[in-house]
C-alpha atoms as a PDB file:
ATOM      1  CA  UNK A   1      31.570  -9.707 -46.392  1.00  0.00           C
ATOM      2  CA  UNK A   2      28.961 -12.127 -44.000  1.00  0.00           C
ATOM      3  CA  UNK A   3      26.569  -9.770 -42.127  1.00  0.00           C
ATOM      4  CA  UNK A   4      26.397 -11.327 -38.609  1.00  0.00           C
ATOM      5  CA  UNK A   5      22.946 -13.513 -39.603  1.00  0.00           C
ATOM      6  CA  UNK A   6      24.485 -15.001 -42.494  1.00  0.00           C
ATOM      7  CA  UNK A   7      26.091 -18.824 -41.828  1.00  0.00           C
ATOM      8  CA  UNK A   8      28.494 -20.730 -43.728  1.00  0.00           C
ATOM      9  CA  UNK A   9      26.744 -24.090 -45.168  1.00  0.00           C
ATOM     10  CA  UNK A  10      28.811 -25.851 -43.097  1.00  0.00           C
ATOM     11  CA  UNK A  11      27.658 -24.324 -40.002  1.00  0.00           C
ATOM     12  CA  UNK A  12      24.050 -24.876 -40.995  1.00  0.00           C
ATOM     13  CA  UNK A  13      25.269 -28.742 -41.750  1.00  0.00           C
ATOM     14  CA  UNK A  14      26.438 -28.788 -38.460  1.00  0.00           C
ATOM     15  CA  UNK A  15      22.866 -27.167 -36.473  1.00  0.00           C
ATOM     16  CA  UNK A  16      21.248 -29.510 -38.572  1.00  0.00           C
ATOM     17  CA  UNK A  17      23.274 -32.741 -37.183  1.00  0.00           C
ATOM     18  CA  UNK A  18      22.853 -31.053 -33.918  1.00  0.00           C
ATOM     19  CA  UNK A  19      19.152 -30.829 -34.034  1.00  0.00           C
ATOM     20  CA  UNK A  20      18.690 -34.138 -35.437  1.00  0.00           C
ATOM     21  CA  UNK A  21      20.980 -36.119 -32.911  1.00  0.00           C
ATOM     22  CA  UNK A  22      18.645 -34.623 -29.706  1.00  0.00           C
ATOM     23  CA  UNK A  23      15.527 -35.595 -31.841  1.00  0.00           C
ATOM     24  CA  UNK A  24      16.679 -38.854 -32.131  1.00  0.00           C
ATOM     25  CA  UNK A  25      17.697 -38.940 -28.415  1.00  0.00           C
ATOM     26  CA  UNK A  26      14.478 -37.719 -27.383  1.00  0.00           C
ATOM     27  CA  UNK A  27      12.933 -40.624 -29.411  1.00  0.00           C
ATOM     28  CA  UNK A  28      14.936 -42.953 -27.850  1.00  0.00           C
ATOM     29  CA  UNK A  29      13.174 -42.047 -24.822  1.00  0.00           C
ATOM     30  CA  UNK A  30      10.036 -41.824 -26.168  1.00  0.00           C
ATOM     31  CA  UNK A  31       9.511 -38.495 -25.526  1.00  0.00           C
ATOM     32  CA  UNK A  32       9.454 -37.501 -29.189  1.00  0.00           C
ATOM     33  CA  UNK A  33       9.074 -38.922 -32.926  1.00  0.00           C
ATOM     34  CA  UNK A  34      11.550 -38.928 -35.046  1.00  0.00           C
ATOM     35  CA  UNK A  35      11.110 -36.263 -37.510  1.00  0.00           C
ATOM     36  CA  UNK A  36      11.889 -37.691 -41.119  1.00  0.00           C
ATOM     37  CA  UNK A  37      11.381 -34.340 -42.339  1.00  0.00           C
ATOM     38  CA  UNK A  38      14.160 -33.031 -40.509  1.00  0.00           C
ATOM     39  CA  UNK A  39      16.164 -36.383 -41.208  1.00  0.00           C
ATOM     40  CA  UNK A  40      15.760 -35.922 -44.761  1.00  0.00           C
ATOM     41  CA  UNK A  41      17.164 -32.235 -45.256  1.00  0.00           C
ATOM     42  CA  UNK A  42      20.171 -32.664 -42.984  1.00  0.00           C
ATOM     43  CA  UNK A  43      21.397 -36.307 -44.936  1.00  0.00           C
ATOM     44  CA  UNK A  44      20.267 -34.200 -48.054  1.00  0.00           C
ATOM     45  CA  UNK A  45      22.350 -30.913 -47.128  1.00  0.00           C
ATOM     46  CA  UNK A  46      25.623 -33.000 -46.217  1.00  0.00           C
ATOM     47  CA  UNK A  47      25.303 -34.727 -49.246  1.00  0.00           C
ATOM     48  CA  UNK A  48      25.303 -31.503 -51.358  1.00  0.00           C
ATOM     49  CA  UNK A  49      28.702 -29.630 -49.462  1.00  0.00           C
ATOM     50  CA  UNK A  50      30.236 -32.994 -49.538  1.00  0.00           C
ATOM     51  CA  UNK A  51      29.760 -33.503 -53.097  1.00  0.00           C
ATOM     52  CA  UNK A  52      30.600 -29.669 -53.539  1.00  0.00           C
ATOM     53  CA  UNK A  53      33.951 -30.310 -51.604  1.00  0.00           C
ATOM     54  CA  UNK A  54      34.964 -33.984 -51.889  1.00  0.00           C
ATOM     55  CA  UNK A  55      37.995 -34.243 -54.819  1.00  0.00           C
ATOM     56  CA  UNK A  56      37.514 -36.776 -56.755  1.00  0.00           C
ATOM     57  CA  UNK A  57      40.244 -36.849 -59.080  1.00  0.00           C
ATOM     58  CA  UNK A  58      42.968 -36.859 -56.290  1.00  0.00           C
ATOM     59  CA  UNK A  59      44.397 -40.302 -56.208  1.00  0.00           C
ATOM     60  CA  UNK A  60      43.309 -42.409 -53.568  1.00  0.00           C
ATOM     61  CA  UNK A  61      46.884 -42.043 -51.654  1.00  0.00           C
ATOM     62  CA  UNK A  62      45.869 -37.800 -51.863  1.00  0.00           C
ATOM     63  CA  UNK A  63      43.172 -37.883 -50.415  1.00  0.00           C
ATOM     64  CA  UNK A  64      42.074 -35.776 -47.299  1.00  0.00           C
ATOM     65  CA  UNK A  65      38.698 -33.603 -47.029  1.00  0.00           C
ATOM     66  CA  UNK A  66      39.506 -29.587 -45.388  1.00  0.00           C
ATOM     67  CA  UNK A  67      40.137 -29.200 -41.861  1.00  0.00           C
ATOM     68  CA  UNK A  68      36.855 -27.921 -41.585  1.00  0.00           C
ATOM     69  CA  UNK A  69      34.816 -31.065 -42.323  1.00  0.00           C
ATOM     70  CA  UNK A  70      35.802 -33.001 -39.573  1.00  0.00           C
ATOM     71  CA  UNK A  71      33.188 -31.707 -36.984  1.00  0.00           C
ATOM     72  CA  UNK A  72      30.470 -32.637 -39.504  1.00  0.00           C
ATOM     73  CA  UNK A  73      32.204 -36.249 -39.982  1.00  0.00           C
ATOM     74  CA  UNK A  74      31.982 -36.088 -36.183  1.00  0.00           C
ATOM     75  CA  UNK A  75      28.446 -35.253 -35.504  1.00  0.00           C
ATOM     76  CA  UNK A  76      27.909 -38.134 -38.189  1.00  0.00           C
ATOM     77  CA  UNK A  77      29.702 -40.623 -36.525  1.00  0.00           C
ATOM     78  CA  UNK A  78      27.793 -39.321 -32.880  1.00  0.00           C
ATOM     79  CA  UNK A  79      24.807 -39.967 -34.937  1.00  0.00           C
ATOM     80  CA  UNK A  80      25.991 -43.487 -36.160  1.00  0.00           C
ATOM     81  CA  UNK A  81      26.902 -44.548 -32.385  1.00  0.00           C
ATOM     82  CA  UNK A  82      23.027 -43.986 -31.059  1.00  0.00           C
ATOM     83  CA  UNK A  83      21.667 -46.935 -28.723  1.00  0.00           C
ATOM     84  CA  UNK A  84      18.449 -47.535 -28.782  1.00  0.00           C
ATOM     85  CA  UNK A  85      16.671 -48.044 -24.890  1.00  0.00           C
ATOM     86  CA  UNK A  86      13.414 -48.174 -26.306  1.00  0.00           C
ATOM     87  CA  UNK A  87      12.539 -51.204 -27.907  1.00  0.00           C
ATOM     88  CA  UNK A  88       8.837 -50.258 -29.294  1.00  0.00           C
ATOM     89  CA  UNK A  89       8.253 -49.768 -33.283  1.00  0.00           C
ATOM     90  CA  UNK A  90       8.808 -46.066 -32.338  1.00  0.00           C
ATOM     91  CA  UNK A  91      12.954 -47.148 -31.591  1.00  0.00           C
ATOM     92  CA  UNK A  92      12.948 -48.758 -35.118  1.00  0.00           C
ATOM     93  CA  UNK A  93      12.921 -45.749 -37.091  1.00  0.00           C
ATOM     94  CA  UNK A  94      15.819 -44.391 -35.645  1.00  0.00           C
ATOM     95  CA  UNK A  95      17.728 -47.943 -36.186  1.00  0.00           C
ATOM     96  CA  UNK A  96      17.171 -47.447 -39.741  1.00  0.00           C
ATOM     97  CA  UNK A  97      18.104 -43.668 -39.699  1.00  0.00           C
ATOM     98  CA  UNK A  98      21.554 -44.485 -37.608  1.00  0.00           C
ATOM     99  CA  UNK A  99      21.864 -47.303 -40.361  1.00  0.00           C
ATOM    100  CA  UNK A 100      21.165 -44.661 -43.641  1.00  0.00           C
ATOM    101  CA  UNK A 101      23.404 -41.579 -41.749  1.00  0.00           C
ATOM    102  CA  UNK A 102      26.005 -44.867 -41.433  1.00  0.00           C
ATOM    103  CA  UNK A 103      26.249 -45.477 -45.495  1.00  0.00           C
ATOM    104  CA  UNK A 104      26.890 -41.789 -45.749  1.00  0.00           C
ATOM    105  CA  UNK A 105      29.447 -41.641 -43.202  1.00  0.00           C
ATOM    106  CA  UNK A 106      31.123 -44.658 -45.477  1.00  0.00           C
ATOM    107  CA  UNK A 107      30.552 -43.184 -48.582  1.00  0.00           C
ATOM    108  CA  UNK A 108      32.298 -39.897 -47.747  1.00  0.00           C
ATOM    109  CA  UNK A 109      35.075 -41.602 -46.218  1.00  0.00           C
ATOM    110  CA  UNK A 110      35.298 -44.047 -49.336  1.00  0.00           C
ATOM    111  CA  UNK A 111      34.579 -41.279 -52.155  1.00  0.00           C
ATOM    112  CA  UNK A 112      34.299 -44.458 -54.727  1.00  0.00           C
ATOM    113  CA  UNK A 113      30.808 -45.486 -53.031  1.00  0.00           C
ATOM    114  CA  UNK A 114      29.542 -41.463 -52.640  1.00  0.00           C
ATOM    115  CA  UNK A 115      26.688 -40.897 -55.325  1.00  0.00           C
ATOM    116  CA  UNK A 116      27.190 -37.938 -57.438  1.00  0.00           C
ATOM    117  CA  UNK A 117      24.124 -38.113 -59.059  1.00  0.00           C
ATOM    118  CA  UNK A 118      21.707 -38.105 -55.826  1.00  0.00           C
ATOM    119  CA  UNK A 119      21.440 -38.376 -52.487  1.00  0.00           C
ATOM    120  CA  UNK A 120      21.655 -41.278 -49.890  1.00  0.00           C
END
């Protein structure tokens, strides 16, 4: 049994997304910088549960990910749909995080393209 502080990974997945996408908003309005630390353990943590719960020896025609999954593939594809206002070199880096969260959103979707061996 979960005592009350204990999360499920993919509730921590999800905080994680949810942290990220206002850092990236706040960057947007240059209010903030985009913190690559914080990029790089939430792609990282969503790349371990999907691997742990992505089937890969379903047939293609079989294949569905739990119930449970979709609000992560949802804060994904939030994250994919960011516009940038800001136009500085600031805005850039979160163009090319939208762009790296993007290949992860297609490689869970298409399980071929997902690497097994390490992260995006």
């Amino acid at each position: 049994m979960k005592n009350e502080h204990e999360i499920s990974k993919e509730e921590a997945v999800l905080a994680l997304w949810d942290e990220m996408y206002a850092n990236a908003s706040a960057v947007s309005f240059a209010e903030d910088e985009l913190d690559q630390d914080l990029f790089r353990e939430t792609l990282y943590k969503t790349w371990e549960l999907f691997g742990e719960v992505i089937d890969f020896d379903k047939p293609e025609d079989e294949y569905s990910l739990p119930i449970n999954m979709a609000r992560i593939l949802g804060e994904i594809t939030a994250y994919t749909k960011l516009y940038q206002i800001d136009d500085s070199i600031r805005g850039k880096t979160v163009e090319v995080s939208v762009m790296i969260a993007e290949i992860m959103l297609s490689s869970i979707i298409y399980r071929n393209a997902f690497s097994r061996e390490k992260p995006v």
